[in-house]
N, C-alpha and C. Protein backbone atom coordinates (compact mmCIF):
# COMPACT_ATOMS: atom_id res chain seq x y z
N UNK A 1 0.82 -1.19 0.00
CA UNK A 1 0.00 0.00 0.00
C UNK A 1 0.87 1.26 0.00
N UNK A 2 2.18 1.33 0.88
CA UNK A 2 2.75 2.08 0.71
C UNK A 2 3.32 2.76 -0.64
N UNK A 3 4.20 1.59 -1.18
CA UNK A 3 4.23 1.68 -2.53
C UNK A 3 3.09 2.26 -3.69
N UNK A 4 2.23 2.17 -3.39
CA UNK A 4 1.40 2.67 -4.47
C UNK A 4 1.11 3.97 -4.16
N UNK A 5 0.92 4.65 -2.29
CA UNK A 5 0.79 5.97 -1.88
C UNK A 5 2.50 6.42 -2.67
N UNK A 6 3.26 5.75 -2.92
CA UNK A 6 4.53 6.92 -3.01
C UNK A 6 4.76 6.89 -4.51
N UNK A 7 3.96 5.95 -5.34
CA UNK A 7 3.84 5.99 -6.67
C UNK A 7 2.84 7.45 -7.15
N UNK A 8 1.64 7.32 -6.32
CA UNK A 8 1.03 8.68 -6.67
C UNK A 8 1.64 10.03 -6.58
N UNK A 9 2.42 10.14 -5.48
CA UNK A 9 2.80 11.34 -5.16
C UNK A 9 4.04 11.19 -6.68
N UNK A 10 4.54 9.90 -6.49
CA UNK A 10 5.80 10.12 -7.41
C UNK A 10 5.53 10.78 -8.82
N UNK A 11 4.38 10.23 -9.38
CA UNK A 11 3.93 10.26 -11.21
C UNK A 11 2.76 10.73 -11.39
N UNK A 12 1.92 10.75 -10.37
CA UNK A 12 0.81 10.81 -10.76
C UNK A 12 0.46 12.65 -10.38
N UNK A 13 0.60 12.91 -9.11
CA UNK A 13 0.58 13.84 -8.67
C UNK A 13 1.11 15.40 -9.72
N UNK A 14 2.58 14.72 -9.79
CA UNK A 14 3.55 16.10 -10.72
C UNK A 14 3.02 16.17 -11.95
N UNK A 15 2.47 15.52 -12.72
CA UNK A 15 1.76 15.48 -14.08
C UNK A 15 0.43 16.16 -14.02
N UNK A 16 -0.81 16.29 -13.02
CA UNK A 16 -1.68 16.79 -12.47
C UNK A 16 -1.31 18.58 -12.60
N UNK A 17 0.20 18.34 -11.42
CA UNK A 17 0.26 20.06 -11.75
C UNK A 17 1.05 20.71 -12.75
N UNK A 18 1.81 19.94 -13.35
CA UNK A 18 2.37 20.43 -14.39
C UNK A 18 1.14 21.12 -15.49
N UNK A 19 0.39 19.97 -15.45
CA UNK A 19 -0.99 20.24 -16.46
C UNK A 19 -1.52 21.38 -16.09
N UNK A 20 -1.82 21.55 -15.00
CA UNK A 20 -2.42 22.77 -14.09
C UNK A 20 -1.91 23.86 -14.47
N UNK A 21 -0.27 24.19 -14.41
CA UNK A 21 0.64 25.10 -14.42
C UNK A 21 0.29 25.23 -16.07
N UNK A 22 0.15 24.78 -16.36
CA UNK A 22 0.46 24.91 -18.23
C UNK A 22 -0.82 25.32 -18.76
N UNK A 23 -1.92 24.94 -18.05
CA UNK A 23 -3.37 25.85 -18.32
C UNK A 23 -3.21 27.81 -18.05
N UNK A 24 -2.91 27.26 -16.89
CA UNK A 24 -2.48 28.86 -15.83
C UNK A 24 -2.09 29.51 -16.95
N UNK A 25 -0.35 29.22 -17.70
CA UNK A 25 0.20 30.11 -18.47
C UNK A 25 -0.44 30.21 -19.81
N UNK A 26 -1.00 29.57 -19.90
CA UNK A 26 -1.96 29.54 -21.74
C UNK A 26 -2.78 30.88 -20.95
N UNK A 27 -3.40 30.73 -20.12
CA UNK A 27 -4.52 31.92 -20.23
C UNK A 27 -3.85 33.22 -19.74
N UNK A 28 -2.73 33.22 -19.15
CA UNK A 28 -2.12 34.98 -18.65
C UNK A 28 -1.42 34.89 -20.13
N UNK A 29 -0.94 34.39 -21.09
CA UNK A 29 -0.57 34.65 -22.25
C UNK A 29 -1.58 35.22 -23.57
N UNK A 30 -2.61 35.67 -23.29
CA UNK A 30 -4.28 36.01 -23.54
C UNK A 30 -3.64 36.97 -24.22
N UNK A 31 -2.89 38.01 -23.76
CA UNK A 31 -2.28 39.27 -23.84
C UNK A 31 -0.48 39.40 -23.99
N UNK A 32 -0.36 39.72 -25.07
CA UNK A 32 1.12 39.27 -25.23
C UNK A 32 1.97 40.54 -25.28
N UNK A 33 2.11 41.50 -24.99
CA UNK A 33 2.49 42.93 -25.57
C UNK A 33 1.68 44.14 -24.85
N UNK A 34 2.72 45.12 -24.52
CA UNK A 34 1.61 46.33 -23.87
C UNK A 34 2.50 47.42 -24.39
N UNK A 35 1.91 48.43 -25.18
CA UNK A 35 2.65 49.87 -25.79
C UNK A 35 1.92 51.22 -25.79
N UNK A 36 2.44 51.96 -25.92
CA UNK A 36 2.04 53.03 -25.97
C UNK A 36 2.55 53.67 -27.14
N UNK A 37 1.48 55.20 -27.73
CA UNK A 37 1.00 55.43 -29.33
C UNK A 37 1.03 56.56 -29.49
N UNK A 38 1.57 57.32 -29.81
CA UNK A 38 1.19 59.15 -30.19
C UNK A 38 0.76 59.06 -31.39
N UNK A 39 -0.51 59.47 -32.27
CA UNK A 39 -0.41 59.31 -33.57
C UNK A 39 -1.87 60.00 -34.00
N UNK A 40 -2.01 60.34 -35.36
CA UNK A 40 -2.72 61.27 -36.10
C UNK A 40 -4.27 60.27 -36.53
N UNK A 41 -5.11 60.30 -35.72
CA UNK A 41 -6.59 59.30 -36.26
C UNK A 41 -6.38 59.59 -37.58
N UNK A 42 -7.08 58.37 -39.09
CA UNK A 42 -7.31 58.53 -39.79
C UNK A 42 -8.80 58.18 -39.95
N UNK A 43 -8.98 56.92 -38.70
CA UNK A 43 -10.56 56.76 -38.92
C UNK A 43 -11.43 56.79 -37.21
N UNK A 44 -12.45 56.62 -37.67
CA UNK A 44 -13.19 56.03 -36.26
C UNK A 44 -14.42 55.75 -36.80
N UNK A 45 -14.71 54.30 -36.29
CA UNK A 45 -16.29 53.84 -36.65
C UNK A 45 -16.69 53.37 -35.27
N UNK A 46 -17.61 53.72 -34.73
CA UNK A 46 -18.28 53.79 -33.32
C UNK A 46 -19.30 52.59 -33.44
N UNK A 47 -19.27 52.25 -34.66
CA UNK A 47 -20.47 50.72 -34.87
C UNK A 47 -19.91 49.96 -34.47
N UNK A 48 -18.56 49.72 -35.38
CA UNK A 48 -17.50 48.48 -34.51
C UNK A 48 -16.44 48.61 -33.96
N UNK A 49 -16.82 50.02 -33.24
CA UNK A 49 -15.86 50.00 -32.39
C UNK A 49 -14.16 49.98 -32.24
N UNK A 50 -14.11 50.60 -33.33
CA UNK A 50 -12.72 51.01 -33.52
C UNK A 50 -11.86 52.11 -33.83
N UNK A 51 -10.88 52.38 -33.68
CA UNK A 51 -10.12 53.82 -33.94
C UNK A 51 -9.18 53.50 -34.61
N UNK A 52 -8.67 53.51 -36.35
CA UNK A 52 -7.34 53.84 -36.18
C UNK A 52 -6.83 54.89 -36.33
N UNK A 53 -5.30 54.95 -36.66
CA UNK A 53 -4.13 55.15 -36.61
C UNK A 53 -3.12 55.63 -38.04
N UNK A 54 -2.89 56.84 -38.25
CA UNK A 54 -1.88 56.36 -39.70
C UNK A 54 -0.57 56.48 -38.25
N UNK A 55 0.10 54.92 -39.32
CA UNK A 55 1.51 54.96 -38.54
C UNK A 55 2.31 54.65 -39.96
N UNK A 56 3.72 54.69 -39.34
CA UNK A 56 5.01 54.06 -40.14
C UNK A 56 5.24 52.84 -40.20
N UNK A 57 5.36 52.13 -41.33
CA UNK A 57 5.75 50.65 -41.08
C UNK A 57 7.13 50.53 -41.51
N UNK A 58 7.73 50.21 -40.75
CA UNK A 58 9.42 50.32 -41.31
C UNK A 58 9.16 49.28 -42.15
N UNK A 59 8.88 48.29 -42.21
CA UNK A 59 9.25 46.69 -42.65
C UNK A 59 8.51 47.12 -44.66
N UNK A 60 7.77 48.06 -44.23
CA UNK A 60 7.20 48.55 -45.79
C UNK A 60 7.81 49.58 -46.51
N UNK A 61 8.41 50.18 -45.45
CA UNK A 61 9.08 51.85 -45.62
C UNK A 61 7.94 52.56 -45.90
N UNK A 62 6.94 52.53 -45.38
CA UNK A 62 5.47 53.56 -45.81
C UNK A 62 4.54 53.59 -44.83
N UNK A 63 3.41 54.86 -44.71
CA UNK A 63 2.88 54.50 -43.84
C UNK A 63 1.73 53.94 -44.01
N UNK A 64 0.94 53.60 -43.14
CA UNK A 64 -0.02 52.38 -42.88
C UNK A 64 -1.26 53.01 -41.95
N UNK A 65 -2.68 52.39 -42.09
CA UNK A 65 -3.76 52.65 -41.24
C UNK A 65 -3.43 51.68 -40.66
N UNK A 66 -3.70 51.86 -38.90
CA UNK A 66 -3.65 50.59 -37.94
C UNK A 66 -4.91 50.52 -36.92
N UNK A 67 -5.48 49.56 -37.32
CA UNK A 67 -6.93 49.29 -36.33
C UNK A 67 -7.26 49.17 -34.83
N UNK A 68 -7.25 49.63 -34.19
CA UNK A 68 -7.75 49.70 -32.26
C UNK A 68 -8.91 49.16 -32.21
N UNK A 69 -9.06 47.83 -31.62
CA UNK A 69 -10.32 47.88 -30.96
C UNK A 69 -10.73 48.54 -29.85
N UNK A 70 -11.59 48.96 -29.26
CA UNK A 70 -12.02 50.10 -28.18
C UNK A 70 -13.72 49.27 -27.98
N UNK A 71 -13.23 49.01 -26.17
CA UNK A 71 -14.34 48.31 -25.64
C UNK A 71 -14.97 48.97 -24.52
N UNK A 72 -15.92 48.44 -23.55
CA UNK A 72 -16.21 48.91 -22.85
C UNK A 72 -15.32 49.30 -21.55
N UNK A 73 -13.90 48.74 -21.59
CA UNK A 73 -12.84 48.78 -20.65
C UNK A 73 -11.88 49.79 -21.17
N UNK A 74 -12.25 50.28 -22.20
CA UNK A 74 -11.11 51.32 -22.44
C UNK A 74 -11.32 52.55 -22.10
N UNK A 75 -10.58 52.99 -21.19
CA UNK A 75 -10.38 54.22 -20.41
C UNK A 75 -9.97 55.41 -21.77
N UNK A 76 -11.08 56.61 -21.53
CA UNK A 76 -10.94 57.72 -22.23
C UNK A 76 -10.42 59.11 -21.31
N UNK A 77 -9.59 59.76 -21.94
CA UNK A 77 -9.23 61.31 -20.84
C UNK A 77 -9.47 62.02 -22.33
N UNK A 78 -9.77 63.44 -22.29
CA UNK A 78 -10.47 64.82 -22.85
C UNK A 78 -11.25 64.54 -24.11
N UNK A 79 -11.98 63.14 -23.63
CA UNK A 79 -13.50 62.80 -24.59
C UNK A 79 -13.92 61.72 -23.52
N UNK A 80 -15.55 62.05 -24.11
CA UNK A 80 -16.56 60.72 -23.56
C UNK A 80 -16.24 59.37 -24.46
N UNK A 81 -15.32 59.26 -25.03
CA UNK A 81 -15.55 58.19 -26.26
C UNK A 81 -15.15 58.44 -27.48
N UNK A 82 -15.82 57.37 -28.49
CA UNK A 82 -15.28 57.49 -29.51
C UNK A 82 -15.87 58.85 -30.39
N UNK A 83 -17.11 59.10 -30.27
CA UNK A 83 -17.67 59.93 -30.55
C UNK A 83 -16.86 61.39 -30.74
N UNK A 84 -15.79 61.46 -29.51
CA UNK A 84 -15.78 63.22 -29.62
C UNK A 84 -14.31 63.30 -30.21
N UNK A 85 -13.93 62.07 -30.96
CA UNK A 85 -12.86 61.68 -31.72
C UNK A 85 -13.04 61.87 -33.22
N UNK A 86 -12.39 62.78 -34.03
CA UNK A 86 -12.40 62.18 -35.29
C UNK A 86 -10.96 62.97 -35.86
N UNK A 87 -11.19 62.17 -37.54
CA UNK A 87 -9.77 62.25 -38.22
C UNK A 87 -9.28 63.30 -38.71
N UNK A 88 -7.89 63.17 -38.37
CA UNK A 88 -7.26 64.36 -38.10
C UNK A 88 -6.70 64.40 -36.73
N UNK A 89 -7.35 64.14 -35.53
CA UNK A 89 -7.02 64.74 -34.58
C UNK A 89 -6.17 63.60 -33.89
N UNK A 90 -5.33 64.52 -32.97
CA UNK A 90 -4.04 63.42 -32.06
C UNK A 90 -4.23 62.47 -31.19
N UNK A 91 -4.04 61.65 -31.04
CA UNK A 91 -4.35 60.93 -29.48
C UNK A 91 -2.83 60.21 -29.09
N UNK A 92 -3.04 59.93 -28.13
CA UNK A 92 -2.19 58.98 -27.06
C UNK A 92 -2.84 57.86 -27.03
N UNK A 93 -2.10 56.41 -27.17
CA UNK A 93 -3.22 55.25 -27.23
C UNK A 93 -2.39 54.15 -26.38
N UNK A 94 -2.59 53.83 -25.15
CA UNK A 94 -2.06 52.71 -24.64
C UNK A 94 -2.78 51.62 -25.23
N UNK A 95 -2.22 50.70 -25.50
CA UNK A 95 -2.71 49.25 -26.07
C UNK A 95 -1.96 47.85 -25.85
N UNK A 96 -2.36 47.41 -25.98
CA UNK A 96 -1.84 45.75 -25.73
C UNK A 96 -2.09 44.59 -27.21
N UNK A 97 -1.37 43.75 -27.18
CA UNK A 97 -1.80 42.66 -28.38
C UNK A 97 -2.29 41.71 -27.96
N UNK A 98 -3.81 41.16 -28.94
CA UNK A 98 -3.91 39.77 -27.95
C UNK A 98 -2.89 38.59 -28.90
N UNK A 99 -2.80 37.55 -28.62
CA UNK A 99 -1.91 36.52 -29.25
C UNK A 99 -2.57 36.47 -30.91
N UNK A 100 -3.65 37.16 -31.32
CA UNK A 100 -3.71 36.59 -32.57
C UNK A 100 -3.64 37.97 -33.17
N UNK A 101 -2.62 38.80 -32.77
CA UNK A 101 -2.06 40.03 -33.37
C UNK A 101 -2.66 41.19 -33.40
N UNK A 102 -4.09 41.25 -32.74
CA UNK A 102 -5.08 42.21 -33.06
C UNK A 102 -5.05 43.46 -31.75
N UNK A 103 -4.90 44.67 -32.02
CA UNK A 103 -4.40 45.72 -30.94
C UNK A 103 -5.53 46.14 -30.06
N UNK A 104 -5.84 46.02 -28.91
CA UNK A 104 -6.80 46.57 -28.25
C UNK A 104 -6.38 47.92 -27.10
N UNK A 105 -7.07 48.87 -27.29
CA UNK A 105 -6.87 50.12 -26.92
C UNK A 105 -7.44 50.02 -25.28
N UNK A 106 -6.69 50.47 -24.71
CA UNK A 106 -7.06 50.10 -22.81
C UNK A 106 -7.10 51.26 -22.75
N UNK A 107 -5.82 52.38 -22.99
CA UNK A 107 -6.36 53.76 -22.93
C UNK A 107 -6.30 54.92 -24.17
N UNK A 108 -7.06 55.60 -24.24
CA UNK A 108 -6.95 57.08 -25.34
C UNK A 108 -7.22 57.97 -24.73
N UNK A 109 -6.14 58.92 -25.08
CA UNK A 109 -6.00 60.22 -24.54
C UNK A 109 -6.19 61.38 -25.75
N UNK A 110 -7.49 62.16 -25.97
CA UNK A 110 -7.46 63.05 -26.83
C UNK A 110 -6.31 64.32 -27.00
N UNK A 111 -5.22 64.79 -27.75
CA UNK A 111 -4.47 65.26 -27.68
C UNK A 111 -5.43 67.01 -28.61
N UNK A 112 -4.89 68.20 -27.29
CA UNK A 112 -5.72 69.09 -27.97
C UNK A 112 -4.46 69.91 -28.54
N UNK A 113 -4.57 70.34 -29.92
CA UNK A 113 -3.60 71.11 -30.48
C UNK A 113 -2.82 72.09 -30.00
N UNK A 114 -1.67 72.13 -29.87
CA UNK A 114 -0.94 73.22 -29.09
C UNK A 114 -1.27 74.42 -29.81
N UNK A 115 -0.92 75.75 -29.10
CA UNK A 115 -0.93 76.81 -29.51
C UNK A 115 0.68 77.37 -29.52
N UNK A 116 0.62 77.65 -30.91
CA UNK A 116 2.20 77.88 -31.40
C UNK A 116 2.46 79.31 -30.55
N UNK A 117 3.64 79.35 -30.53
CA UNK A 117 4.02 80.88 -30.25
C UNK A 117 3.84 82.23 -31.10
N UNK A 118 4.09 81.81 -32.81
CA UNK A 118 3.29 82.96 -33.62
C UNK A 118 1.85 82.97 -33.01
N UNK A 119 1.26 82.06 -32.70
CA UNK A 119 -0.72 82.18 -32.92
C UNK A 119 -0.66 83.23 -31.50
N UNK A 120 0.24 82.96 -30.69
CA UNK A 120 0.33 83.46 -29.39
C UNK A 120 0.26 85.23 -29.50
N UNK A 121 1.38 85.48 -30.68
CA UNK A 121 1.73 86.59 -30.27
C UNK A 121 0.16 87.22 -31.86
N UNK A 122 -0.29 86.68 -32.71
CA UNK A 122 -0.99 87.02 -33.28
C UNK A 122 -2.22 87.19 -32.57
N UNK A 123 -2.95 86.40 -31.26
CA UNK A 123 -3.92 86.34 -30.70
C UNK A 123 -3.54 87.95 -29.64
N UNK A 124 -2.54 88.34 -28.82
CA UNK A 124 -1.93 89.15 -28.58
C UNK A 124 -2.37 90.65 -29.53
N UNK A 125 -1.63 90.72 -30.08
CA UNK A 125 -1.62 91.88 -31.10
C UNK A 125 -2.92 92.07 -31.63
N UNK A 126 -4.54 90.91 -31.85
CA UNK A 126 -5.82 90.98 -32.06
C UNK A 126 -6.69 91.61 -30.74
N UNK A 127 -6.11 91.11 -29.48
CA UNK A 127 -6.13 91.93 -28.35
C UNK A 127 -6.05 93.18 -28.68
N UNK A 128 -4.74 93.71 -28.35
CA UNK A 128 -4.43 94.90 -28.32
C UNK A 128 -5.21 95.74 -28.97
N UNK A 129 -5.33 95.59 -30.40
CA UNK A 129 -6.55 95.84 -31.26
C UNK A 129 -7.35 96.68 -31.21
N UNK A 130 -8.28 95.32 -30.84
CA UNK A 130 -9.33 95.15 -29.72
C UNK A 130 -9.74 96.47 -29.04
N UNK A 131 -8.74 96.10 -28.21
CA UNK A 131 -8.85 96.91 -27.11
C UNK A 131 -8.57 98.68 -27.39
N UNK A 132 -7.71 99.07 -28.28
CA UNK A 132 -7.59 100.26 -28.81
C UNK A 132 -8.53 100.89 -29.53
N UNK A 133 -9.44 99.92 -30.19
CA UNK A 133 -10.27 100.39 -31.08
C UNK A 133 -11.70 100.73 -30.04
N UNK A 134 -11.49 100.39 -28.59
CA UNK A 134 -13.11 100.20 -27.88
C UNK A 134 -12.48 101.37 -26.88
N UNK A 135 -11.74 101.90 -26.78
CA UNK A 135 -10.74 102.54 -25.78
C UNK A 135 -11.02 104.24 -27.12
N UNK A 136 -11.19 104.46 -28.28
CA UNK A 136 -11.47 104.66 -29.21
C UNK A 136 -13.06 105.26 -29.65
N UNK A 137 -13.63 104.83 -29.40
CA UNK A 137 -15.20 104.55 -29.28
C UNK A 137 -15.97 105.28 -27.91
N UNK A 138 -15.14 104.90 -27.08
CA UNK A 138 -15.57 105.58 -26.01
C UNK A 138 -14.91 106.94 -26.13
C-alpha cells in the first residue's frame, strides 16, 4: 500500500500540476504585448468599435492605417468616447496585443492642439486691437 501511496505522489501527482501550471500560463498569455501610441486618427467607426491610426511601417518603408479595438474597458481622458474623436485629430493610445495580433486600446487620450508661439503673439496683437479700437469709441 505504501508503494502505491509513493507511486502517486511520485507520477501521478507532478503530471496533475504540471498540467495545471500549463493551463495557468496559456490563459495569462491572452495578452502578449503592452505599448504606448502618439499618432494622427485617420478613422473612427463607433459601430464596430474602432479607432485607427496612420503609422510608419518600417518593414514597408510607408505608412499604414492601424486598427484599435475600443471596448467597454477602455479608459478615455479629454472625450466621452469614440464619438468626440475624429480624423485628423491626435491621441495617445495605450494598447496591448492579444496573441492573434489584433491591438486593443485600454487607454486614449485626446491630444488638444498646441498653440504655437506665432498664434500666441498674433492672438496678442488681435487683443491689443481690440482693445484700442473700444478705448477709441468711447
Amino acid at each position: 500500500m505504501r508503494i502505491l501511496i509513493a507511486a502517486i505522489f511520485l507520477f501521478v501527482l507532478p503530471s496533475v500540476v504540471s498540467c495545471a501550471k500549463a493551463q495557468d500560463e496559456s490563459a495569462t498569455n491572452v495578452i502578449r504585448k503592452y505599448n504606448a501610441l502618439y499618432g494622427e486618427v485617420s478613422g473612427v467607426d463607433t459601430a464596430a468599435g474602432t479607432i485607427t491610426l496612420l503609422e510608419y511601417n518600417y518593414d514597408l518603408d510607408e505608412e499604414a492605417d492601424m486598427p484599435y479595438r475600443v471596448n467597454e474597458d477602455t479608459e478615455f481622458e479629454f472625450t466621452d468616447g469614440l464619438d468626440g474623436i475624429s480624423p485628423g485629430d491626435w491621441v495617445d493610445i495605450e494598447y496591448s496585443t492579444d496573441t492573434d495580433g489584433q491591438r486593443k486600446a485600454d487607454y486614449i487620450a485626446l491630444e488638444k492642439e498646441p498653440v504655437l508661439e506665432e498664434e500666441i503673439g498674433t492672438i496678442a496683437e488681435d487683443v491689443e486691437e481690440t482693445m484700442e479700437n473700444e478705448e477709441v469709441e468711447e
